[in-house]
PDB file of N, CA and C in Angstrom:
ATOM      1  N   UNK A   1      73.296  97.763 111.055  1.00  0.00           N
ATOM      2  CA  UNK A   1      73.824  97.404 109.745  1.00  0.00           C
ATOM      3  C   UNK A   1      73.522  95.929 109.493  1.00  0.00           C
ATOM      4  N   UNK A   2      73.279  95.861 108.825  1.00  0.00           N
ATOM      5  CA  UNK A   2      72.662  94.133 107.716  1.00  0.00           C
ATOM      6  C   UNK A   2      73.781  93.726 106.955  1.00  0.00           C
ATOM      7  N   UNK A   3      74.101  92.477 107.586  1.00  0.00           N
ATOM      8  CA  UNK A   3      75.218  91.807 106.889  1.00  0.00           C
ATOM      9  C   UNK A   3      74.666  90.488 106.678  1.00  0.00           C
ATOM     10  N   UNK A   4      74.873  89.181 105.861  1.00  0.00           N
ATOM     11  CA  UNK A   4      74.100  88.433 105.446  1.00  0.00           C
ATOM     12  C   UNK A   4      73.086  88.182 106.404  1.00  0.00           C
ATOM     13  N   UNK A   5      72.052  89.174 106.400  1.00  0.00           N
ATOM     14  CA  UNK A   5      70.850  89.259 106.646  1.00  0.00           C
ATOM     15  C   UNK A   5      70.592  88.967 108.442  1.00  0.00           C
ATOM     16  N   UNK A   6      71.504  89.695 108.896  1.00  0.00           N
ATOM     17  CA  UNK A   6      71.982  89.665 110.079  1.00  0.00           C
ATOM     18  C   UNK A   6      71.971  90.985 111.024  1.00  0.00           C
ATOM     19  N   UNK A   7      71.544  91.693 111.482  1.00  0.00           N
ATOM     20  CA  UNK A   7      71.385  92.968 112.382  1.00  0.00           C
ATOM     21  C   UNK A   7      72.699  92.947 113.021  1.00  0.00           C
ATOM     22  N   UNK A   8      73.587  93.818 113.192  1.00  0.00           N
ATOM     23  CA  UNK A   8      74.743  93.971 113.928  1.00  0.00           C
ATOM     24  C   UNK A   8      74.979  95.150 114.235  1.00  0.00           C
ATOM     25  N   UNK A   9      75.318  95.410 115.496  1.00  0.00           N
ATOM     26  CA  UNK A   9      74.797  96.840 115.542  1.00  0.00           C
ATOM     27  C   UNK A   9      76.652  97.521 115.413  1.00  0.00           C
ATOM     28  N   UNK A  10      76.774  99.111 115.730  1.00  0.00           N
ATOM     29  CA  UNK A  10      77.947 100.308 115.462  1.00  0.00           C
ATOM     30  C   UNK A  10      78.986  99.425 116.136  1.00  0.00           C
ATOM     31  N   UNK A  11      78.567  98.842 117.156  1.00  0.00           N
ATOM     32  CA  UNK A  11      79.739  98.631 117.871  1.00  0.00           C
ATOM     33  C   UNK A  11      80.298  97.167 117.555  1.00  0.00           C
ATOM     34  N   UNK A  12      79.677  96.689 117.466  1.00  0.00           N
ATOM     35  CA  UNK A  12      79.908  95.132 116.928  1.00  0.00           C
ATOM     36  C   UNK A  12      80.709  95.089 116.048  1.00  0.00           C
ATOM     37  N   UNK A  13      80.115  96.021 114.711  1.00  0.00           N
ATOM     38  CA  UNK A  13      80.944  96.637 113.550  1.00  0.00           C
ATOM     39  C   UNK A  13      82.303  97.172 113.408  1.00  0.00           C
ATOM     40  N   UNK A  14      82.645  97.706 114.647  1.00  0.00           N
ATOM     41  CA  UNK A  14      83.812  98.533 115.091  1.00  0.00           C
ATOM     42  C   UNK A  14      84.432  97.834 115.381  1.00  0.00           C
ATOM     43  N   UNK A  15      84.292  96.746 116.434  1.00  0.00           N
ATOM     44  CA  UNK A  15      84.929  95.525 117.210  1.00  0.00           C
ATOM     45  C   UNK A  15      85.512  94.330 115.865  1.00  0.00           C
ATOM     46  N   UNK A  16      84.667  94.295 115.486  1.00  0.00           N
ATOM     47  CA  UNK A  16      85.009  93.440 114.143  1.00  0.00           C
ATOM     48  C   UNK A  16      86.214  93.838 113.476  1.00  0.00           C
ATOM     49  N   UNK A  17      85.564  94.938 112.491  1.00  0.00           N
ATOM     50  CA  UNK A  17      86.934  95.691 111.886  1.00  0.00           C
ATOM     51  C   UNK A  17      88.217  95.984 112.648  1.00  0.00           C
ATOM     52  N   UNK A  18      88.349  96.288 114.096  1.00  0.00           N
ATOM     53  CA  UNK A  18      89.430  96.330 114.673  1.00  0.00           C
ATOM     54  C   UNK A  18      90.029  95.380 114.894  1.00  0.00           C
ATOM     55  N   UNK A  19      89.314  93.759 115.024  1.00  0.00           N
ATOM     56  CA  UNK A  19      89.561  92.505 114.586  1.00  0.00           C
ATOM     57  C   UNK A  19      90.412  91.901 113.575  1.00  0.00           C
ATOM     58  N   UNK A  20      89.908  92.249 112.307  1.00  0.00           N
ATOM     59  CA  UNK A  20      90.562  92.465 111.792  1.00  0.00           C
ATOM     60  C   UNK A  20      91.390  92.661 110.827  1.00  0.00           C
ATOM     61  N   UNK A  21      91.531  94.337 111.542  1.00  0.00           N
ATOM     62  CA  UNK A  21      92.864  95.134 110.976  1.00  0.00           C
ATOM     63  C   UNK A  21      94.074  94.720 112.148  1.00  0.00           C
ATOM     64  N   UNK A  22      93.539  94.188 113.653  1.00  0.00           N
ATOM     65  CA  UNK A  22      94.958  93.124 114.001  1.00  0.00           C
ATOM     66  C   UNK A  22      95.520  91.986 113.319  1.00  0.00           C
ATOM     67  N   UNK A  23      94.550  91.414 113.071  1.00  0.00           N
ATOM     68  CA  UNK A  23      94.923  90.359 112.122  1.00  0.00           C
ATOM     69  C   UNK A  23      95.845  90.801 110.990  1.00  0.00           C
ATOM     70  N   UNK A  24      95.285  91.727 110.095  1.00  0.00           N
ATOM     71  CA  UNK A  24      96.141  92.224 108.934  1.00  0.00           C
ATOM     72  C   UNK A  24      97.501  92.281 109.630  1.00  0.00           C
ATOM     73  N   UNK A  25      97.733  93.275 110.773  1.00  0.00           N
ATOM     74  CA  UNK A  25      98.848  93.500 110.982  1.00  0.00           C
ATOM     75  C   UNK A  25      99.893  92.166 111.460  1.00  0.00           C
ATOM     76  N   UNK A  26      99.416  91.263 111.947  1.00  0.00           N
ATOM     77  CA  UNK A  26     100.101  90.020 112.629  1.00  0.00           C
ATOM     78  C   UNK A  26     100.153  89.169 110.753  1.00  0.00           C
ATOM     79  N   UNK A  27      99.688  89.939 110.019  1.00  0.00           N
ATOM     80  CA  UNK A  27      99.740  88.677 109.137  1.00  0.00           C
ATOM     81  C   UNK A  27     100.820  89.512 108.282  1.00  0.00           C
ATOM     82  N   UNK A  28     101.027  91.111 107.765  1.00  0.00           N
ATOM     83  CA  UNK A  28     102.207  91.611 107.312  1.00  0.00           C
ATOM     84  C   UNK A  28     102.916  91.387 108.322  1.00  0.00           C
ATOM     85  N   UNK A  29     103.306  91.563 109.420  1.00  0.00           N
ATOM     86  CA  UNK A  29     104.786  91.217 110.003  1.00  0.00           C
ATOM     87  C   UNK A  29     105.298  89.833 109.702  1.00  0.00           C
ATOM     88  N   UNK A  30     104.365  89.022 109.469  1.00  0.00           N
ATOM     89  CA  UNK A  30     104.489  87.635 109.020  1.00  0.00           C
ATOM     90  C   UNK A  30     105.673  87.602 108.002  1.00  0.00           C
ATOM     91  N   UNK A  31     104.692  87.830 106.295  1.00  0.00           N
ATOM     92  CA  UNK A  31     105.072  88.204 105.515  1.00  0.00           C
ATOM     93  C   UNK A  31     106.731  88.948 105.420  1.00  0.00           C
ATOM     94  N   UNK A  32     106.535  90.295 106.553  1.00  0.00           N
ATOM     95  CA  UNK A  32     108.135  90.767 106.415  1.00  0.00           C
ATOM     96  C   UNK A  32     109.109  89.692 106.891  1.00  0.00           C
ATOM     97  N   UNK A  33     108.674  88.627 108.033  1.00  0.00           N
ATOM     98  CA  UNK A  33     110.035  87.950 107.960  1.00  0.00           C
ATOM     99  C   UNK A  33     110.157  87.352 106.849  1.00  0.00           C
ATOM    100  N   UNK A  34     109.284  86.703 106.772  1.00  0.00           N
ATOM    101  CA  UNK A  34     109.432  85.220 105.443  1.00  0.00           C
ATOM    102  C   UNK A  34     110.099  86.213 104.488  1.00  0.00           C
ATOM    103  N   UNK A  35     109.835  87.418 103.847  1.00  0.00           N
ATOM    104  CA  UNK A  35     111.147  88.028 102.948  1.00  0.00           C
ATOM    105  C   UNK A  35     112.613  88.412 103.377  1.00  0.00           C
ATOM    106  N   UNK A  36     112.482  88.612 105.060  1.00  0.00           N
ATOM    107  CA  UNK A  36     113.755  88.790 105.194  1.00  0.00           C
ATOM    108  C   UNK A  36     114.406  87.394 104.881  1.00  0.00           C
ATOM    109  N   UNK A  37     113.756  86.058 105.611  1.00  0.00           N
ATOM    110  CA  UNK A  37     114.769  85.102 105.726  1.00  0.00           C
ATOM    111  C   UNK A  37     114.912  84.814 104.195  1.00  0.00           C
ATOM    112  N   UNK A  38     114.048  85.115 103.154  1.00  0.00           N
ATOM    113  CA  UNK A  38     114.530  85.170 101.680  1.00  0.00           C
ATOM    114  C   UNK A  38     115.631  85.074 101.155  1.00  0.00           C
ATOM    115  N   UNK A  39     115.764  86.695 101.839  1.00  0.00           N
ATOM    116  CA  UNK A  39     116.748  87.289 101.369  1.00  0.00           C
ATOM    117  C   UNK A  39     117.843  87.130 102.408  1.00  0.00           C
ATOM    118  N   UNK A  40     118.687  86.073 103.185  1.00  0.00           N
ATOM    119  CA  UNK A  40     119.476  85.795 103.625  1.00  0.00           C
ATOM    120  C   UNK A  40     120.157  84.856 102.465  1.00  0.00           C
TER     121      UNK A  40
END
């Protein structure tokens, strides 16, 4: 797969995206506190 003009191969791709979708997740749990302490 060609990403800015870059060869990366299935797995790289996979590794990445699982990258991240950790990230996403460490960044909503984030998010849920900062609304809980909001809403204190």
């Amino acid at each position: 797969m060609f990403i800015d003009d870059k060869w990366y191969t299935e797995p790289e791709v996979q590794a990445y995206i699982k990258e991240l979708k950790a990230r996403i997740s460490t960044l909503e749990a984030a998010l849920e506190r900062c609304k809980e302490e909001e809403n204190e």
